[in-house]
N, C-alpha and C. Protein backbone atom coordinates (compact mmCIF):
# COMPACT_ATOMS: atom_id res chain seq x y z
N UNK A 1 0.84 -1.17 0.00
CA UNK A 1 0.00 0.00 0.00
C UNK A 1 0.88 1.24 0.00
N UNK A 2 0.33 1.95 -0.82
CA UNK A 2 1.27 3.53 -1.03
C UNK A 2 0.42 4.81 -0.45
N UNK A 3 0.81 5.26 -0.06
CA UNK A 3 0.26 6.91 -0.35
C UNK A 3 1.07 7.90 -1.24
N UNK A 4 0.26 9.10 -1.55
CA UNK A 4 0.74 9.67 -2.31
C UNK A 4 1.00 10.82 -2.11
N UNK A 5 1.42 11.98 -1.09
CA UNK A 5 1.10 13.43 -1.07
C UNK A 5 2.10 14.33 -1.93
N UNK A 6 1.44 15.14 -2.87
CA UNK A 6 1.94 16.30 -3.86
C UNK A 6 1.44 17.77 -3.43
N UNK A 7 2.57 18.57 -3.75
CA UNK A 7 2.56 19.92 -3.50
C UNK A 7 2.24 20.35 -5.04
N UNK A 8 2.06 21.78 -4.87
CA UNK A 8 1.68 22.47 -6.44
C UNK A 8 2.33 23.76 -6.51
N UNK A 9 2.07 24.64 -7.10
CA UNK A 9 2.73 25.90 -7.13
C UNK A 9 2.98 26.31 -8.29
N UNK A 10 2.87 27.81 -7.95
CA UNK A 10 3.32 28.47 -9.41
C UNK A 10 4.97 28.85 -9.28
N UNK A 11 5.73 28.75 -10.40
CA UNK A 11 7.00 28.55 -10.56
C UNK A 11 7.42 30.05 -10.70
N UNK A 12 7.19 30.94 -9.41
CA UNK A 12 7.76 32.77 -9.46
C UNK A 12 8.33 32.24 -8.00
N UNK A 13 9.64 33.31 -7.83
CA UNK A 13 9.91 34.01 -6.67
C UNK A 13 10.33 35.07 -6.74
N UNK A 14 9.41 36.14 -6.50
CA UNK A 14 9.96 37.57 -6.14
C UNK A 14 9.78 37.97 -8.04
N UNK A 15 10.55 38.53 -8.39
CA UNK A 15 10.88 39.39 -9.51
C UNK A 15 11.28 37.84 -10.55
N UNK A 16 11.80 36.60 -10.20
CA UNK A 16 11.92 35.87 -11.24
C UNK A 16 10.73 34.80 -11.20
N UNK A 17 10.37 34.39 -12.18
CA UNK A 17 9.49 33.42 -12.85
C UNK A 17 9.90 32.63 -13.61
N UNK A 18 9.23 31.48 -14.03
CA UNK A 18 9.62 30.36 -15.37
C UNK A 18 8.12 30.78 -15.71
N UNK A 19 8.37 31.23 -17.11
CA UNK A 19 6.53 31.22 -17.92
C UNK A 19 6.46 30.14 -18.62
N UNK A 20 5.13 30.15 -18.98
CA UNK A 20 4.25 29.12 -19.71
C UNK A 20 3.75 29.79 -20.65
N UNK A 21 4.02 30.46 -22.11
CA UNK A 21 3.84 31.13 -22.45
C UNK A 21 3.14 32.61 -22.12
N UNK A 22 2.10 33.10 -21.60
CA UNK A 22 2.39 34.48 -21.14
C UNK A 22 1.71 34.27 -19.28
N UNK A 23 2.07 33.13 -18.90
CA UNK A 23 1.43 33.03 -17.45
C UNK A 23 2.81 32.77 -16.89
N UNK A 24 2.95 32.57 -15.47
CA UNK A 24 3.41 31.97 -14.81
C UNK A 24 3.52 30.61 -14.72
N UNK A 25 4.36 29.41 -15.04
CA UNK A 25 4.25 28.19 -15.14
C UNK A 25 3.45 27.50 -13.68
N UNK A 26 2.98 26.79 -13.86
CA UNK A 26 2.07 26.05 -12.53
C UNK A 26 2.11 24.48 -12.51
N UNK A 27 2.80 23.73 -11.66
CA UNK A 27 3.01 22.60 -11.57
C UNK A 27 3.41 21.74 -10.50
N UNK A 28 3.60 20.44 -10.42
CA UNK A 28 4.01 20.25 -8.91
C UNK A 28 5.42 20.42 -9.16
N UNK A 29 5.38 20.39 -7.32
CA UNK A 29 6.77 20.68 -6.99
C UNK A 29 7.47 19.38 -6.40
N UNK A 30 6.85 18.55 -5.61
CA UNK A 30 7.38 17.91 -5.27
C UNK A 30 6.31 16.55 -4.89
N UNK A 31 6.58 15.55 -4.35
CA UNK A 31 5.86 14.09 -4.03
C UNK A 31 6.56 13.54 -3.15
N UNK A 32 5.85 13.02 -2.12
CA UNK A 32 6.14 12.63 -0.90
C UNK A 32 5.88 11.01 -1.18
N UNK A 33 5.81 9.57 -1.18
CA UNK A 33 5.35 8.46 -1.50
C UNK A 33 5.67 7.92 -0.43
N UNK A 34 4.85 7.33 0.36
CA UNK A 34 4.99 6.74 2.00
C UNK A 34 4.63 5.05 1.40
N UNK A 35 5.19 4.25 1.58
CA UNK A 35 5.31 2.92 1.85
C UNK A 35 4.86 2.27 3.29
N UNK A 36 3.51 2.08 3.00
CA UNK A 36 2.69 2.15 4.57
C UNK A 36 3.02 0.82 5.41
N UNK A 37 3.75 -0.54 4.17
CA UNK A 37 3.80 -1.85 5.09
C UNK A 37 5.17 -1.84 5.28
N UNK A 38 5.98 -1.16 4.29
CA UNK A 38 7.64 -1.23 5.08
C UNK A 38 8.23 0.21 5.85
N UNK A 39 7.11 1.02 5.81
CA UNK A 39 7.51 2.61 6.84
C UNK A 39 8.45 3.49 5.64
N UNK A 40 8.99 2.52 4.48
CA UNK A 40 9.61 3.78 3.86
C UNK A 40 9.23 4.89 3.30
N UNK A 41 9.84 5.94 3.41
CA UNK A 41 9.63 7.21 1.93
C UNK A 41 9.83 7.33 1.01
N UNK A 42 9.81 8.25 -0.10
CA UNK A 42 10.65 8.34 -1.02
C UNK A 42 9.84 9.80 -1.37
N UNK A 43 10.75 11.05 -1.68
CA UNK A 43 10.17 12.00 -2.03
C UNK A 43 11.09 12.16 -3.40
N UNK A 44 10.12 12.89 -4.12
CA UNK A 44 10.37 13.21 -5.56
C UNK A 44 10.04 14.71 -5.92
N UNK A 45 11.60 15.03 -6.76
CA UNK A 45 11.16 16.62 -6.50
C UNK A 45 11.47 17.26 -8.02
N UNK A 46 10.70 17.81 -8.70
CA UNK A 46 10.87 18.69 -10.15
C UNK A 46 11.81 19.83 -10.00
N UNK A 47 13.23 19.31 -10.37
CA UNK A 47 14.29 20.13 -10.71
C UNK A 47 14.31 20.81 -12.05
N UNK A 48 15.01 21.92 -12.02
CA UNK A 48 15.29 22.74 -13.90
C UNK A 48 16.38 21.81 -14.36
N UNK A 49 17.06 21.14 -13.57
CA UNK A 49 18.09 20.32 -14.95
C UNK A 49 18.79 19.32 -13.76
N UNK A 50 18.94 18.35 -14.85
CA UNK A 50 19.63 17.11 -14.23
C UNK A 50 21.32 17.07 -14.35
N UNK A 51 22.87 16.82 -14.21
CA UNK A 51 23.61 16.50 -14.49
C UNK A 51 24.19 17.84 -15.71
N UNK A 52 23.80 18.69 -15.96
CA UNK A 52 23.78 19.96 -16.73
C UNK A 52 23.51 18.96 -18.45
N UNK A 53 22.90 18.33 -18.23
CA UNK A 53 22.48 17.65 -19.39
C UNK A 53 20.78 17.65 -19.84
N UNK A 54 20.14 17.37 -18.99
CA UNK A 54 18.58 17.10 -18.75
C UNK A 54 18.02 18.29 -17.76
N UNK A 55 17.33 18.57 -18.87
CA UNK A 55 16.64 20.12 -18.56
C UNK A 55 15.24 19.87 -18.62
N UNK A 56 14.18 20.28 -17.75
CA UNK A 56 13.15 20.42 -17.62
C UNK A 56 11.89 21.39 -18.53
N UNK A 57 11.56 20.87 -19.11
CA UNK A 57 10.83 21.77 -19.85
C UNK A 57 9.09 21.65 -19.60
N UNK A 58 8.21 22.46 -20.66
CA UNK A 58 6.84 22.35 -20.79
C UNK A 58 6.26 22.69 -22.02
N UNK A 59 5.01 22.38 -22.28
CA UNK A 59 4.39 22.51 -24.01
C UNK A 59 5.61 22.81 -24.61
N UNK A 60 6.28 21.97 -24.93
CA UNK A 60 7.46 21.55 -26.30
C UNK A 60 7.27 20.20 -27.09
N UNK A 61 6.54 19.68 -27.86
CA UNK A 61 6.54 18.43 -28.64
C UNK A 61 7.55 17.62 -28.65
N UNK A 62 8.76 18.22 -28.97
CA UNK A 62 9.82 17.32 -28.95
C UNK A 62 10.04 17.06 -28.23
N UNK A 63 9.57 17.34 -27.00
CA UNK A 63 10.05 16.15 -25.10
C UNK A 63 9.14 14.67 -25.64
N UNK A 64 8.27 14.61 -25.88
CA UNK A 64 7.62 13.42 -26.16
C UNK A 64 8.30 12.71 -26.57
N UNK A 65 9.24 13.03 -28.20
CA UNK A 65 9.64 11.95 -28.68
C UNK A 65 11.39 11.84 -28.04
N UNK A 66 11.65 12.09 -27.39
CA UNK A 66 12.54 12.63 -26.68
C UNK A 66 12.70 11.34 -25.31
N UNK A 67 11.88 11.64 -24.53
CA UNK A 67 12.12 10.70 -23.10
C UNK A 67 10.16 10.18 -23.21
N UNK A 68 9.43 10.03 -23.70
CA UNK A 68 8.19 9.39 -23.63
C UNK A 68 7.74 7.76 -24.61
N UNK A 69 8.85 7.99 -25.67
CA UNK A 69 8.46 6.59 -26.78
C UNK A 69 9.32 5.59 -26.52
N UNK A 70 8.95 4.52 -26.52
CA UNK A 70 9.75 3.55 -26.13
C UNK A 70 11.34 3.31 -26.60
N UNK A 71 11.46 3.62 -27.91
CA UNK A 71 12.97 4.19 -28.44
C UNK A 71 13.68 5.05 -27.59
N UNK A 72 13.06 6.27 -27.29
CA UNK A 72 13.41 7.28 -26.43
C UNK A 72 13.89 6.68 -25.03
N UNK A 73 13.03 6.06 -24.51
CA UNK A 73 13.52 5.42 -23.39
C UNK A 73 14.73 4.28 -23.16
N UNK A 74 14.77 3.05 -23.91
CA UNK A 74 16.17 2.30 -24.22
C UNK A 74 17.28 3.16 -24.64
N UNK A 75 16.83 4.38 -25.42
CA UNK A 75 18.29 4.96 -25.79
C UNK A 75 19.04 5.73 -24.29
N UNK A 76 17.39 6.02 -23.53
CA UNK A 76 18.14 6.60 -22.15
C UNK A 76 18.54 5.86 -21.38
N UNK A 77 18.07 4.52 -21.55
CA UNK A 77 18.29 3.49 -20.20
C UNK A 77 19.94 2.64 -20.61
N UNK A 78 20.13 3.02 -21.92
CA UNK A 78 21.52 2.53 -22.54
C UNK A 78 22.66 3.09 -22.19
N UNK A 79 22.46 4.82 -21.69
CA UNK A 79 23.54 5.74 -21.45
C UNK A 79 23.78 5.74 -20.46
């Protein structure tokens, strides 16, 4: 059995923002996942970039074929 708790938020602090074309981007921030029969956690958190390689994006098409199609994915799980 899992639980699930997620935060949300719009992506401004102060004078800087990430937009979504002319809004403020809005998304979660983070995930908490509680493992209720072995007590573990695991939280999960939406960073702007991984390894200065993997960058976070939104409404861009090419993320799909990118890290979502099954090609996309073996070529990532290969590197």
């Amino acid at each position: 059995y899992r639980s699930f708790d997620g935060a949300y938020s719009l992506y401004e602090n102060g004078d800087k923002r990430i937009m979504d074309g002319k809004h403020p981007y809005w998304s979660w921030c983070h995930v908490t996942a509680a493992n209720i029969q072995t007590g573990s956690v695991t939280r999960l958190e939406q960073v702007r970039q991984v390894e200065n390689q993997y960058f976070s994006g939104a409404n861009d098409p090419k993320l799909y074929d990118s890290y979502l199609t099954q090609g996309a994915l073996m070529k990532l799980g290969a590197s």
